[in-house]
PDB file of N, CA and C in Angstrom:
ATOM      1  N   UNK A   1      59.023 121.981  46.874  1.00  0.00           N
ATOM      2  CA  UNK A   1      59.554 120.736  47.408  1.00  0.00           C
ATOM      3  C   UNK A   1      61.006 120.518  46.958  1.00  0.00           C
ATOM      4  N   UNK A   2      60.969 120.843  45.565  1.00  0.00           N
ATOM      5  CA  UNK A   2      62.210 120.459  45.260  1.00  0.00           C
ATOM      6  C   UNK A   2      63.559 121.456  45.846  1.00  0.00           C
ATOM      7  N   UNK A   3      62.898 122.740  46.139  1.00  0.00           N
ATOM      8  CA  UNK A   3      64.015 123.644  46.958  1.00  0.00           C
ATOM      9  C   UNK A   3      64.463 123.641  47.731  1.00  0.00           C
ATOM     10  N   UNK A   4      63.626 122.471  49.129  1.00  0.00           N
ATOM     11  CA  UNK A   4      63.548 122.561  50.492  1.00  0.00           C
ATOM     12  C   UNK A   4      64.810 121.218  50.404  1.00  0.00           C
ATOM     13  N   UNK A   5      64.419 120.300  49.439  1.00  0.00           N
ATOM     14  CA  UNK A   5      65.652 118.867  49.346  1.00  0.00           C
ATOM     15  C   UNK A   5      66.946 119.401  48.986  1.00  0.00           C
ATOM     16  N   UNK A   6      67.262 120.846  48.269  1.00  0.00           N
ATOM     17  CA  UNK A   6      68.040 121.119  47.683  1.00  0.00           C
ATOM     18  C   UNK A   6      69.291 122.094  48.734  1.00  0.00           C
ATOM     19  N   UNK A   7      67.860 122.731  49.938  1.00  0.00           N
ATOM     20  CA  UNK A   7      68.806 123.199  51.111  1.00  0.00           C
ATOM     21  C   UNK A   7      68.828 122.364  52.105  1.00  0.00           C
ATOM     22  N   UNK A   8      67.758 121.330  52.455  1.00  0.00           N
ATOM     23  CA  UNK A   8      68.430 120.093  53.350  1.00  0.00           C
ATOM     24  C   UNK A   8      69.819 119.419  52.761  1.00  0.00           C
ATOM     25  N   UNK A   9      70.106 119.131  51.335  1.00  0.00           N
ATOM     26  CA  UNK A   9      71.181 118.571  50.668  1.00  0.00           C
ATOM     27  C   UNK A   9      72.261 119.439  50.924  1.00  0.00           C
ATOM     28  N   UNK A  10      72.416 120.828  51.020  1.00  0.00           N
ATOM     29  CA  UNK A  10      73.382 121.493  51.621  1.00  0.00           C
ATOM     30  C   UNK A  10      73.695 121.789  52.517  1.00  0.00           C
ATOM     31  N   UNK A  11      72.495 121.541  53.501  1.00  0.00           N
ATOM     32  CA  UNK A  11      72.788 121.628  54.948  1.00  0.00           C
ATOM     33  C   UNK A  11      73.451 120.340  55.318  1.00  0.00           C
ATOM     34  N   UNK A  12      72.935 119.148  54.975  1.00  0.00           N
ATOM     35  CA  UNK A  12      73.902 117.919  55.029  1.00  0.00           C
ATOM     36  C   UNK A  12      75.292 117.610  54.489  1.00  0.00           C
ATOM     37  N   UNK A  13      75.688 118.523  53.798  1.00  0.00           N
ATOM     38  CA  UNK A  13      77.079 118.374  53.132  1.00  0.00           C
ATOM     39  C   UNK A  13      77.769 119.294  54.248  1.00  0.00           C
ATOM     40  N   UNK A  14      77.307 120.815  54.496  1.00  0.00           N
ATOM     41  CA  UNK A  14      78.016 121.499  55.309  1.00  0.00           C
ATOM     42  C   UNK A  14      78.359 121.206  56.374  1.00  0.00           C
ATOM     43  N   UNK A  15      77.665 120.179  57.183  1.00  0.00           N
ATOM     44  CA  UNK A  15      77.850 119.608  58.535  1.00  0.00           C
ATOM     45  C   UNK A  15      79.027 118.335  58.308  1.00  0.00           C
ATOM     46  N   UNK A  16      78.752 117.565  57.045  1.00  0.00           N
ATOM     47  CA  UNK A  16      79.577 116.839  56.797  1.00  0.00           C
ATOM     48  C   UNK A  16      80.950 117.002  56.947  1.00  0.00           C
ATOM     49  N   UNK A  17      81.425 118.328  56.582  1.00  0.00           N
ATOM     50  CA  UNK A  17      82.279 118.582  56.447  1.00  0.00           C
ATOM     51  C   UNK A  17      83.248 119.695  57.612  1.00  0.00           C
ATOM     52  N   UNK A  18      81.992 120.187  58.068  1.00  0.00           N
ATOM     53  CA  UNK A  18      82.454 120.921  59.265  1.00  0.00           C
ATOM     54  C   UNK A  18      82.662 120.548  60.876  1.00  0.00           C
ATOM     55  N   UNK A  19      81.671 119.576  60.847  1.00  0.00           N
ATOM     56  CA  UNK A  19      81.899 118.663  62.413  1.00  0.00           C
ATOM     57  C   UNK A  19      83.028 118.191  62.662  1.00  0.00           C
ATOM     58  N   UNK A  20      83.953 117.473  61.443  1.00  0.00           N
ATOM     59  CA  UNK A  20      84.905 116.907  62.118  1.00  0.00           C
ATOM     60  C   UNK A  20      86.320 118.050  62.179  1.00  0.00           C
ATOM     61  N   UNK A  21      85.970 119.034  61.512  1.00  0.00           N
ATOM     62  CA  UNK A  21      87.202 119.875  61.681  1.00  0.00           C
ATOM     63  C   UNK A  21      86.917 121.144  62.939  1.00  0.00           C
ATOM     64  N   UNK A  22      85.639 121.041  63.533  1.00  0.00           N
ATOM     65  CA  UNK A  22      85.379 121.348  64.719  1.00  0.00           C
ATOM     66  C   UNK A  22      85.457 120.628  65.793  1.00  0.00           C
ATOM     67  N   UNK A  23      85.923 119.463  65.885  1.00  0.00           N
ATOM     68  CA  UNK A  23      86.408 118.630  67.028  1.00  0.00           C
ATOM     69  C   UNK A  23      88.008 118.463  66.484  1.00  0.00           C
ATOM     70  N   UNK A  24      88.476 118.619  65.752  1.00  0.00           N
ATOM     71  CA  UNK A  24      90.113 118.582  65.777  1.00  0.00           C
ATOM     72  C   UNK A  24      91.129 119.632  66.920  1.00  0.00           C
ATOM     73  N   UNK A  25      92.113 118.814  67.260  1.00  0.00           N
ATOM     74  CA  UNK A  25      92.989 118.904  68.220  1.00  0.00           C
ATOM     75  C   UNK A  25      93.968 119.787  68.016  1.00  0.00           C
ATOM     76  N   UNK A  26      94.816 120.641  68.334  1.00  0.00           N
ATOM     77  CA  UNK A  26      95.751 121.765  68.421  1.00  0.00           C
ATOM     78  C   UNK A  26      96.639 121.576  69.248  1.00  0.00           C
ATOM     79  N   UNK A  27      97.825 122.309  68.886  1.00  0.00           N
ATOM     80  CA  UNK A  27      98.548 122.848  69.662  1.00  0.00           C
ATOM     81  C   UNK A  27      98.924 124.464  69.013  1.00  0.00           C
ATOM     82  N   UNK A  28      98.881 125.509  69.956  1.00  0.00           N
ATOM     83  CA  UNK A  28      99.326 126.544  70.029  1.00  0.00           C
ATOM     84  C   UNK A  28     100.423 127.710  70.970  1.00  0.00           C
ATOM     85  N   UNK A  29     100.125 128.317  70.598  1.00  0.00           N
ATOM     86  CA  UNK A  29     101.337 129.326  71.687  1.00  0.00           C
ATOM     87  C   UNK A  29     102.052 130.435  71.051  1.00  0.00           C
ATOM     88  N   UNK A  30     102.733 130.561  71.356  1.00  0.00           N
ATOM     89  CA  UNK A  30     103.742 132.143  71.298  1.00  0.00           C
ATOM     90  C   UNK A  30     104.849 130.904  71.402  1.00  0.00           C
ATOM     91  N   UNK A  31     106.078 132.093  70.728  1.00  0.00           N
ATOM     92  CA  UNK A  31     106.913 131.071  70.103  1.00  0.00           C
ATOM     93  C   UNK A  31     108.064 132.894  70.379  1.00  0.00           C
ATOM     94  N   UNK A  32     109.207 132.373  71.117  1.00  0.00           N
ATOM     95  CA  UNK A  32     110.337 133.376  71.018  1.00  0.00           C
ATOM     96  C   UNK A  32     111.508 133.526  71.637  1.00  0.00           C
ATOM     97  N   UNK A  33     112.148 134.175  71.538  1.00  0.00           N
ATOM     98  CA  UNK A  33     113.692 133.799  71.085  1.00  0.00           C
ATOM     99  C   UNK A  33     113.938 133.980  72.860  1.00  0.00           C
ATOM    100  N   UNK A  34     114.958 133.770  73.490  1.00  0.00           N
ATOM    101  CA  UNK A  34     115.800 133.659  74.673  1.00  0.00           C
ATOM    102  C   UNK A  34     115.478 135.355  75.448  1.00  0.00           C
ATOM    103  N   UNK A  35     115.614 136.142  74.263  1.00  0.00           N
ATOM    104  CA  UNK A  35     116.260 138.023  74.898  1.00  0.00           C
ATOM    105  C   UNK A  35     114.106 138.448  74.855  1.00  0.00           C
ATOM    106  N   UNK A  36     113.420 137.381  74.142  1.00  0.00           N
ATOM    107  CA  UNK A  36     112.200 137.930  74.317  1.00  0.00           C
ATOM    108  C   UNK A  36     111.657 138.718  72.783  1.00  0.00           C
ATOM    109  N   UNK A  37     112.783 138.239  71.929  1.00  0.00           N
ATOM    110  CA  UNK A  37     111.975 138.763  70.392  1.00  0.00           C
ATOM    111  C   UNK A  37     111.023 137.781  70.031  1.00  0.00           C
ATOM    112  N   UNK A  38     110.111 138.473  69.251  1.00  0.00           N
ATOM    113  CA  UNK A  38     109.186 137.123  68.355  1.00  0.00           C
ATOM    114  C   UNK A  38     109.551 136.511  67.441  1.00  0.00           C
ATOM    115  N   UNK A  39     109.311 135.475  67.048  1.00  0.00           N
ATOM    116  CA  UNK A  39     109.813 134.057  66.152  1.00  0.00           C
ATOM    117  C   UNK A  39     109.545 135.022  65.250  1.00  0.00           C
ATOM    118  N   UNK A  40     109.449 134.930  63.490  1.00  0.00           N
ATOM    119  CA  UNK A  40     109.051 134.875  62.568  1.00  0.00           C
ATOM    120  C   UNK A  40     109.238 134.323  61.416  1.00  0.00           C
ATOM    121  N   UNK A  41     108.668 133.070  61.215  1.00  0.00           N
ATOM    122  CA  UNK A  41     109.083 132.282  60.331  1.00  0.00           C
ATOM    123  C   UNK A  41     110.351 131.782  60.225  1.00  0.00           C
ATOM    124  N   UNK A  42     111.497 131.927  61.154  1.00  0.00           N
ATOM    125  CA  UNK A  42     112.459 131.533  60.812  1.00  0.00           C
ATOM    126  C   UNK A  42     112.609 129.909  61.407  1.00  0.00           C
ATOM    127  N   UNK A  43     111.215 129.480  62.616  1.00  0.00           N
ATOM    128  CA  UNK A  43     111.836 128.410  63.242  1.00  0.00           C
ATOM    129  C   UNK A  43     110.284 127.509  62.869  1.00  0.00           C
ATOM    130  N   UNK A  44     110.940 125.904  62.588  1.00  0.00           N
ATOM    131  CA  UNK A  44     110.140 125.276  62.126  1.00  0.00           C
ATOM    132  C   UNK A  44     109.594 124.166  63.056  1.00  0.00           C
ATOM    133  N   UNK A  45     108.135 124.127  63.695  1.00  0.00           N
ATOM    134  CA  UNK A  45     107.198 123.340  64.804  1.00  0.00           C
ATOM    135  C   UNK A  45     106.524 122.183  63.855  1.00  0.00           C
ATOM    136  N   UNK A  46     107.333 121.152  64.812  1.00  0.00           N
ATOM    137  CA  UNK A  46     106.498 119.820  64.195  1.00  0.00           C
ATOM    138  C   UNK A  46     106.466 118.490  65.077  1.00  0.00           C
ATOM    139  N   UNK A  47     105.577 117.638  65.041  1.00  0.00           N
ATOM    140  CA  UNK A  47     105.091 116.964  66.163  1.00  0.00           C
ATOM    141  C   UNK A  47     105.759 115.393  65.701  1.00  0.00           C
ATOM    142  N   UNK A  48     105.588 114.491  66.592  1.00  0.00           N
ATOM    143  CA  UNK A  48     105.780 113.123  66.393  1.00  0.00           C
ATOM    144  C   UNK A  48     104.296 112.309  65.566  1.00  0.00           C
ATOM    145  N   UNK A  49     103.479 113.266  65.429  1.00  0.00           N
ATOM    146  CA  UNK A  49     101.890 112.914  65.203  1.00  0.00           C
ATOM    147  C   UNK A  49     101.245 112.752  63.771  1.00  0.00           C
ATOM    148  N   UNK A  50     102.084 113.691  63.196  1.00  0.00           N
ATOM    149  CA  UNK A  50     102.083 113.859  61.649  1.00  0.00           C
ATOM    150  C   UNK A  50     103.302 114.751  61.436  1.00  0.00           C
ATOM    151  N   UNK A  51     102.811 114.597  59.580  1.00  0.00           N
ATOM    152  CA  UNK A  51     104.191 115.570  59.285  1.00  0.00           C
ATOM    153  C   UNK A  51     103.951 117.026  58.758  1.00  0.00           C
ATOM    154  N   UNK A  52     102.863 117.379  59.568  1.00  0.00           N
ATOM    155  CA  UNK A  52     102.263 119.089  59.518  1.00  0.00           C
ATOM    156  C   UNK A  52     103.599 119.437  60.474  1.00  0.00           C
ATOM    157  N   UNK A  53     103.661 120.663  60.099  1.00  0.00           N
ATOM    158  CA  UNK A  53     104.688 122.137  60.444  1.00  0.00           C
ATOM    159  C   UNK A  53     103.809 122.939  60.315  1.00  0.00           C
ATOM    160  N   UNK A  54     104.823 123.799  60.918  1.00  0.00           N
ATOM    161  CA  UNK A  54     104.097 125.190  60.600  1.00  0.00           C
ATOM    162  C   UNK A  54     105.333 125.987  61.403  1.00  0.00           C
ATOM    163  N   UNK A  55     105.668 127.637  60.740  1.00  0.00           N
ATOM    164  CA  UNK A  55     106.505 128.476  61.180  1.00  0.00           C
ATOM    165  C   UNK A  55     105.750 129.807  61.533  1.00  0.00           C
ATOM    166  N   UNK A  56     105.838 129.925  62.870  1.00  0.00           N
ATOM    167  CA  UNK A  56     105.491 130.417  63.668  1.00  0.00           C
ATOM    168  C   UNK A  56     105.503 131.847  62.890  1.00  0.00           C
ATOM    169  N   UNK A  57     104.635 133.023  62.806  1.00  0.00           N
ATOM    170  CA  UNK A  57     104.663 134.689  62.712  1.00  0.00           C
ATOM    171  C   UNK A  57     104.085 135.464  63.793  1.00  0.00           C
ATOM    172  N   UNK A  58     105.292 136.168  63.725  1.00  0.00           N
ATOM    173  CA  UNK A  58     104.768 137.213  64.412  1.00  0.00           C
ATOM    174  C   UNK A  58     105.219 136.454  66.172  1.00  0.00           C
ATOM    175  N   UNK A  59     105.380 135.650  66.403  1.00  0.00           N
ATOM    176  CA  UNK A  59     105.454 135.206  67.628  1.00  0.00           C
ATOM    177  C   UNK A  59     104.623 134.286  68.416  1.00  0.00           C
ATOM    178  N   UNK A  60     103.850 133.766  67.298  1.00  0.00           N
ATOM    179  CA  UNK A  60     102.436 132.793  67.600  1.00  0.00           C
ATOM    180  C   UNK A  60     102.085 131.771  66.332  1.00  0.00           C
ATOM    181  N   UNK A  61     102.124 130.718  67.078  1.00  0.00           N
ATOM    182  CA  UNK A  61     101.583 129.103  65.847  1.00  0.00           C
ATOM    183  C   UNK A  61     100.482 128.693  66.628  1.00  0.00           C
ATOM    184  N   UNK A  62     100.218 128.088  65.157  1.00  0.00           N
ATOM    185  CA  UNK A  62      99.032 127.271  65.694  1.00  0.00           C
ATOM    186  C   UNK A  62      98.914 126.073  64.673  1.00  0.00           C
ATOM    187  N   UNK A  63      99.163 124.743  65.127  1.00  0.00           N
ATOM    188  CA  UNK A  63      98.999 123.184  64.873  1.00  0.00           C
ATOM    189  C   UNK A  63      97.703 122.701  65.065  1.00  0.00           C
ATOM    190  N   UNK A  64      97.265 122.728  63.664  1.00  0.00           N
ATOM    191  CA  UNK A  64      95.954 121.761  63.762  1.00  0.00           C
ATOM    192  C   UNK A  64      96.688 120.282  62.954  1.00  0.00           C
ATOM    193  N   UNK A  65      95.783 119.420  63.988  1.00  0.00           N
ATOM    194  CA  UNK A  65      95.699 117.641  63.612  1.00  0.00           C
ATOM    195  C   UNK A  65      94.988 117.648  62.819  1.00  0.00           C
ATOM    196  N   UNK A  66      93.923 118.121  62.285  1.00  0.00           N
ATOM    197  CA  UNK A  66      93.015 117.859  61.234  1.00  0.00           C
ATOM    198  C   UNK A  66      91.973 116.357  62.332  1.00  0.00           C
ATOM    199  N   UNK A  67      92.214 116.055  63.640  1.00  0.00           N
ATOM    200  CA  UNK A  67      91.803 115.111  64.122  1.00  0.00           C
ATOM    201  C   UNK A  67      91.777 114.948  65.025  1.00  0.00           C
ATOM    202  N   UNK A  68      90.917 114.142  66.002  1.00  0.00           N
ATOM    203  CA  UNK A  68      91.445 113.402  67.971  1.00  0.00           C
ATOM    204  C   UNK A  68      92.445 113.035  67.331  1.00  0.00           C
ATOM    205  N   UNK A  69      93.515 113.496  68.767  1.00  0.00           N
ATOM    206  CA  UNK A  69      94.648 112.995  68.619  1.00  0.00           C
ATOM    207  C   UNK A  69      94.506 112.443  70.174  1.00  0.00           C
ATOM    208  N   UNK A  70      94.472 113.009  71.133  1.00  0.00           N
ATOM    209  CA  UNK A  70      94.365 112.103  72.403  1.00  0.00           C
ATOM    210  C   UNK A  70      95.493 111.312  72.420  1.00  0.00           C
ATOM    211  N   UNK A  71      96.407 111.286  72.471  1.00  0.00           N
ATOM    212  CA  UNK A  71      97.497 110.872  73.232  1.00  0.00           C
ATOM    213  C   UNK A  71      99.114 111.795  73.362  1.00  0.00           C
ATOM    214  N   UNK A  72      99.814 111.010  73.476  1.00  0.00           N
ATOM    215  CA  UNK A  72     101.310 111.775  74.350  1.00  0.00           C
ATOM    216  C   UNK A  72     101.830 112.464  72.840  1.00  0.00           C
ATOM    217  N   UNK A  73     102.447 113.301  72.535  1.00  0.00           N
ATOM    218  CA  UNK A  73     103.164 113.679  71.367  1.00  0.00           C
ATOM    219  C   UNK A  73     104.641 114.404  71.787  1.00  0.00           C
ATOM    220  N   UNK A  74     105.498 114.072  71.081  1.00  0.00           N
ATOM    221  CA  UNK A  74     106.699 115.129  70.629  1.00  0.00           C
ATOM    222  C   UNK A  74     106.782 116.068  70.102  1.00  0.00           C
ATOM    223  N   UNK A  75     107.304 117.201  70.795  1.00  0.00           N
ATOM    224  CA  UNK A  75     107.336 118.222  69.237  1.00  0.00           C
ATOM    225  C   UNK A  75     108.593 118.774  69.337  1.00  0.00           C
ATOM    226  N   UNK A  76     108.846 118.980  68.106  1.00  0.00           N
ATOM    227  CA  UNK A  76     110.367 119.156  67.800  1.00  0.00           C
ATOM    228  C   UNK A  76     110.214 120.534  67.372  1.00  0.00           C
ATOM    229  N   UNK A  77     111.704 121.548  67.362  1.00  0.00           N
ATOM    230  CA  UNK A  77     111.999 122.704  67.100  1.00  0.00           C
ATOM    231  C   UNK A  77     112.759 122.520  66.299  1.00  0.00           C
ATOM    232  N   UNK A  78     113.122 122.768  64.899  1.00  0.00           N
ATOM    233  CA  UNK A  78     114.398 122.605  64.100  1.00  0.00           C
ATOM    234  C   UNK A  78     114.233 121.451  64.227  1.00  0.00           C
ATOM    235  N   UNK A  79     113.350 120.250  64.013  1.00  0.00           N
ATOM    236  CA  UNK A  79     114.023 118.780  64.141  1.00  0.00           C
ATOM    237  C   UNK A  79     114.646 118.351  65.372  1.00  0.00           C
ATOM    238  N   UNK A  80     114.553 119.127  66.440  1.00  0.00           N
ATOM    239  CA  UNK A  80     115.564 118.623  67.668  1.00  0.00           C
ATOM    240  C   UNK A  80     114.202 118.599  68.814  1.00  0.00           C
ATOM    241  N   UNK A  81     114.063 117.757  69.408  1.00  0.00           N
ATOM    242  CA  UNK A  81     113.341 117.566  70.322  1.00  0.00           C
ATOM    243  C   UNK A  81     112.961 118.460  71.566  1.00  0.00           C
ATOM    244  N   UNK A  82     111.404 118.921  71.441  1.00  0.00           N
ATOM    245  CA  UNK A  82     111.730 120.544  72.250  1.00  0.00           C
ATOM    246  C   UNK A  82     111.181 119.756  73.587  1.00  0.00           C
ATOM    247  N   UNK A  83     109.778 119.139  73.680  1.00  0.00           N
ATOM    248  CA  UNK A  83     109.476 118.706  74.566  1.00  0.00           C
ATOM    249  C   UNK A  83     108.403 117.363  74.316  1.00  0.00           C
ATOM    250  N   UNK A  84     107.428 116.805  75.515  1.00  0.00           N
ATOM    251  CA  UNK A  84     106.694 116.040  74.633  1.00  0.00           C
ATOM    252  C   UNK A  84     105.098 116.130  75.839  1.00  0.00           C
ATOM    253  N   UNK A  85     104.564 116.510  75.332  1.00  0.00           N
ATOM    254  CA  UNK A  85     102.828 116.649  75.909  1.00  0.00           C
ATOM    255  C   UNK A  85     101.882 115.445  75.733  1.00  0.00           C
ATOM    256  N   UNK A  86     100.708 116.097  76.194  1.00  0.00           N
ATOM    257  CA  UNK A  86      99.684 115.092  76.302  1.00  0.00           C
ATOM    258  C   UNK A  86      98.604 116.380  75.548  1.00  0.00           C
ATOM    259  N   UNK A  87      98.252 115.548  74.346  1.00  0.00           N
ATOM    260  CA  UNK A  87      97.015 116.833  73.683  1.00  0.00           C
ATOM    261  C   UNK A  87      95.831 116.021  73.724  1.00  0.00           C
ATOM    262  N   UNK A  88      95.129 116.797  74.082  1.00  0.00           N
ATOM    263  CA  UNK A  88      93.565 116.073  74.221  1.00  0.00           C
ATOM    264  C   UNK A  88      92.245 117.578  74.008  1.00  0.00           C
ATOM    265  N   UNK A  89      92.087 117.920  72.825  1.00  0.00           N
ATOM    266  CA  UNK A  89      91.661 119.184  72.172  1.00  0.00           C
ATOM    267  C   UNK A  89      92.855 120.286  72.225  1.00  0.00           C
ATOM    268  N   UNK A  90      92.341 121.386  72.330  1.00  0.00           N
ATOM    269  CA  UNK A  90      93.316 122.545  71.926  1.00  0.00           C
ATOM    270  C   UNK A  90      94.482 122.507  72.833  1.00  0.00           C
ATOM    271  N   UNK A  91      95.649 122.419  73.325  1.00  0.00           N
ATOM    272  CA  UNK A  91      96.636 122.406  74.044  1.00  0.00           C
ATOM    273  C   UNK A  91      97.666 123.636  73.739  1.00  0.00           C
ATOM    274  N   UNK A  92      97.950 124.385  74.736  1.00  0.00           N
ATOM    275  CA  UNK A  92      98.795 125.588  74.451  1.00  0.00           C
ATOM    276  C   UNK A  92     100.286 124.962  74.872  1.00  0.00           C
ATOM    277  N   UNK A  93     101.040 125.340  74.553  1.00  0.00           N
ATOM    278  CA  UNK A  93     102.213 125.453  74.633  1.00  0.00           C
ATOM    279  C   UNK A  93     103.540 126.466  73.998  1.00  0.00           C
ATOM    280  N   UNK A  94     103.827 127.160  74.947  1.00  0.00           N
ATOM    281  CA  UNK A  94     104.946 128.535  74.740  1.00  0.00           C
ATOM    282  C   UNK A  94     106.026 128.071  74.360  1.00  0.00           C
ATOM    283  N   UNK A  95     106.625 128.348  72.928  1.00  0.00           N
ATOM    284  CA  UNK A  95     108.366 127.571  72.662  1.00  0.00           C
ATOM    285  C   UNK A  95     109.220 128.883  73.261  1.00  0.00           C
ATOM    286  N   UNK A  96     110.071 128.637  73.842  1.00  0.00           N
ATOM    287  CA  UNK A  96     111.065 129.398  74.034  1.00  0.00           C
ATOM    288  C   UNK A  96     112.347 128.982  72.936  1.00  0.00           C
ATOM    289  N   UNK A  97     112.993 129.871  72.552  1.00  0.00           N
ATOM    290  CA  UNK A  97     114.044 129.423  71.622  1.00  0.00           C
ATOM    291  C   UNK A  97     115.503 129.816  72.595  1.00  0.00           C
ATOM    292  N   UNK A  98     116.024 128.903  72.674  1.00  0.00           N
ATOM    293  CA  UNK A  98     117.409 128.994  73.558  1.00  0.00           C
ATOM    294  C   UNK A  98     118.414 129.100  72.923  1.00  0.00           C
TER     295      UNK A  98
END
């Protein structure tokens, strides 16, 4: 008895903790320069939504909200305004660097 409370008690923590970061929202894509090279770490993606970044490798990011985000966002390249979407779960979006 006492083993079966002890893996229901972990099965209830694991869900606790995993449901809500299985419904969190994204943005992703390929990320690269004008002539068609890949980003790598040199350029920095960040939203109007929070103050997560992230620098792109290899030629591909990926922005988790940690949350629904469901509504319009900004996202900036270098701090400069690249474009502005509507995320409602995973949302792709390709940066081109000009």
């Amino acid at each position: 008895m006492k083993k079966a409370f002890t893996i229901l008690l972990v099965l209830v923590v694991f869900l606790a903790f995993t449901i809500p970061v299985a419904y969190a929202d994204s943005i992703y894509g390929t990320c690269k320069h004008k002539d068609g090279s890949k980003v790598d770490g040199t350029v920095r993606v960040s939203t109007s939504w929070n103050n997560k970044k992230v620098y792109p490798r290899n030629g591909k990011y990926k922005l988790d909200f940690g949350k629904n985000v469901d509504a319009k966002i900004t996202v900036y390249v270098n701090g400069k305004k690249y474009t502005t979407i509507s995320v409602d779960g995973d949302e792709k979006l390709d940066i081109l660097i000009k």
